[in-house]
C-alpha atoms as a PDB file:
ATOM      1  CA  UNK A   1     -10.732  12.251  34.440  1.00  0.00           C
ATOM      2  CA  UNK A   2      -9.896   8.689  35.298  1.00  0.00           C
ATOM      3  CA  UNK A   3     -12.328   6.916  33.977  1.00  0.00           C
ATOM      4  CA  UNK A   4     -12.128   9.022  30.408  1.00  0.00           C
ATOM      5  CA  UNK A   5      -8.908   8.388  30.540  1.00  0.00           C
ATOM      6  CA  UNK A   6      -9.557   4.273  30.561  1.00  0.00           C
ATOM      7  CA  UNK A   7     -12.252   4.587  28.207  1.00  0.00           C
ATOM      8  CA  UNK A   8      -9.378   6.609  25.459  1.00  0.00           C
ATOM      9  CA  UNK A   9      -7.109   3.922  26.435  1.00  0.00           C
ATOM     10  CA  UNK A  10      -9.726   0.933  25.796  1.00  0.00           C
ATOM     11  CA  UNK A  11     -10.399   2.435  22.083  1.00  0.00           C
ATOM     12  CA  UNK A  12      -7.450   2.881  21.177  1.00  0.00           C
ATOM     13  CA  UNK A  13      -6.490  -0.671  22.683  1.00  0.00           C
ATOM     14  CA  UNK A  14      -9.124  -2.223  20.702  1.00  0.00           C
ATOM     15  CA  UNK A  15      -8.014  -0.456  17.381  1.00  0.00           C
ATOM     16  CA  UNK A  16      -4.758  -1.773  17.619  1.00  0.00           C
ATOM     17  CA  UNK A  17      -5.195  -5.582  18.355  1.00  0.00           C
ATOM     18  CA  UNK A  18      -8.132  -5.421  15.366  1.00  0.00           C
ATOM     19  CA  UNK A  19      -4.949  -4.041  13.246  1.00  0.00           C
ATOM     20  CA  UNK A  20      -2.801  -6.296  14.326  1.00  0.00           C
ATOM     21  CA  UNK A  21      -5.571  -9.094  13.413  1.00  0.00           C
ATOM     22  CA  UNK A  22      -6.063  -7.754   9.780  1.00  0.00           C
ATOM     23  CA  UNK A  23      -2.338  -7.085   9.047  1.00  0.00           C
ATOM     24  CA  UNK A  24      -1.686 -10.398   8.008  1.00  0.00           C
ATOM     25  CA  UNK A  25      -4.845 -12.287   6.563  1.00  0.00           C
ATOM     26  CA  UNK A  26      -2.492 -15.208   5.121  1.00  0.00           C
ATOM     27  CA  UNK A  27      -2.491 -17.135   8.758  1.00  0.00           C
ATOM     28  CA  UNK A  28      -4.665 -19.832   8.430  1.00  0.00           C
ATOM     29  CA  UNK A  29      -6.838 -18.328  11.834  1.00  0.00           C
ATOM     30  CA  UNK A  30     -10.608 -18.165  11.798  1.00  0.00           C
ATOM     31  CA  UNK A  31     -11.142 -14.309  10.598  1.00  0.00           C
ATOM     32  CA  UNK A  32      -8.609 -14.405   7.595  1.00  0.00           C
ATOM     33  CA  UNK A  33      -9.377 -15.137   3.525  1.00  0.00           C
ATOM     34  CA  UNK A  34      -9.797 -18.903   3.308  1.00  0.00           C
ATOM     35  CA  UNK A  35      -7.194 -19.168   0.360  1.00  0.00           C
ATOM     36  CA  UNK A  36      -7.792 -23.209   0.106  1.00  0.00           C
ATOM     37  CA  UNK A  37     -11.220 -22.753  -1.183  1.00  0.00           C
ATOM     38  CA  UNK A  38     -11.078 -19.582  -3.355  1.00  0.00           C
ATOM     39  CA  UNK A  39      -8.213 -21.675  -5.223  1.00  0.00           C
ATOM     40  CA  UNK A  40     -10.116 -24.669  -5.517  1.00  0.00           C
ATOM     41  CA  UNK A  41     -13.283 -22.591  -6.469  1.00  0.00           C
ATOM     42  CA  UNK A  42     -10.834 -21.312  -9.329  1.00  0.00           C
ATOM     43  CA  UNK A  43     -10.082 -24.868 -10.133  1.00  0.00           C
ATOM     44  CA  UNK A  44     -13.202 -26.077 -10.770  1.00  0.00           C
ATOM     45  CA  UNK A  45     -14.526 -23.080 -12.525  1.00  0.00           C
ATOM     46  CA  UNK A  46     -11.640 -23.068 -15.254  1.00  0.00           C
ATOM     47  CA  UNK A  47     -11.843 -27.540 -15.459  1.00  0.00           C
ATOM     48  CA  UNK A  48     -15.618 -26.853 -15.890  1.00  0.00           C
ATOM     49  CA  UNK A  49     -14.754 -24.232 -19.172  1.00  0.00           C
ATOM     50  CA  UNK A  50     -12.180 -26.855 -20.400  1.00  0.00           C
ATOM     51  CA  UNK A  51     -15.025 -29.498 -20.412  1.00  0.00           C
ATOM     52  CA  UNK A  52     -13.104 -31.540 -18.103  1.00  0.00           C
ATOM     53  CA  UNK A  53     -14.710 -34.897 -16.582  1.00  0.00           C
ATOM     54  CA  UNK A  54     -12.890 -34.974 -13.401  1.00  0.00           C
ATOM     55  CA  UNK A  55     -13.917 -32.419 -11.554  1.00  0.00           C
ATOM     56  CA  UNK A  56     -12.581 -32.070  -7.564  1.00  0.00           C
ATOM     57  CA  UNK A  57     -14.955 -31.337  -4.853  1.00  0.00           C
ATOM     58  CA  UNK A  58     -16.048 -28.276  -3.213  1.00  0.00           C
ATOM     59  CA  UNK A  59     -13.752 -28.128   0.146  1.00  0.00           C
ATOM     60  CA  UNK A  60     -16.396 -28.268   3.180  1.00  0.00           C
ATOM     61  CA  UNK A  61     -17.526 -25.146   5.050  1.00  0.00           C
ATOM     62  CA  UNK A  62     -17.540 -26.295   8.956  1.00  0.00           C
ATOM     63  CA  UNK A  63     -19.329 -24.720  11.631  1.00  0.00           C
ATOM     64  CA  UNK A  64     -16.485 -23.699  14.280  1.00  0.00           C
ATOM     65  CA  UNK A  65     -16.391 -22.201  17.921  1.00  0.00           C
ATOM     66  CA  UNK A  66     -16.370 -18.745  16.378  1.00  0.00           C
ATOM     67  CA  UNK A  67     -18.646 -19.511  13.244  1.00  0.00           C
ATOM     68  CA  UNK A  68     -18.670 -20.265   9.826  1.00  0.00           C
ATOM     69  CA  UNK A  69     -14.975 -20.727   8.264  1.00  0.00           C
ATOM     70  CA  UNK A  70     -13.172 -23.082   5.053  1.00  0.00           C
ATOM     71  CA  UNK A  71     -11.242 -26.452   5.690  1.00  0.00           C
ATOM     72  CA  UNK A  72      -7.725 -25.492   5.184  1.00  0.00           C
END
């Protein structure tokens, strides 16, 4: 019954720290929406329609401890 009782526990352990991760995706960590470079995507997609001639650079994508994330 014990160990069950650890595994239950684990789950529902698990569930609730990966909530707690996703709850607010606004936080500038690894996992959450790279804001910087969707904006800056948007940028240059709506200078490029205006037939603009100064047109910013894509922001970087660097290689981190825990993978691929944006500059921010």
């Amino acid at each position: 019954m014990i160990p069950l009782s650890i595994a239950i526990s684990f789950a529902f352990y698990i569930l609730n720290k990966s909530g707690v991760m996703t709850e607010t995706p606004f936080e500038a960590r690894a996992a959450d929406t790279p804001l910087n470079s969707i904006c800056r995507t948007i940028e240059i997609d709506l200078l490029q329609m205006l037939d603009t001639d100064e047109i910013p650079d894509v922001l970087p994508v660097m290689k981190g401890r825990f993978g691929v994330h944006f500059q921010n």
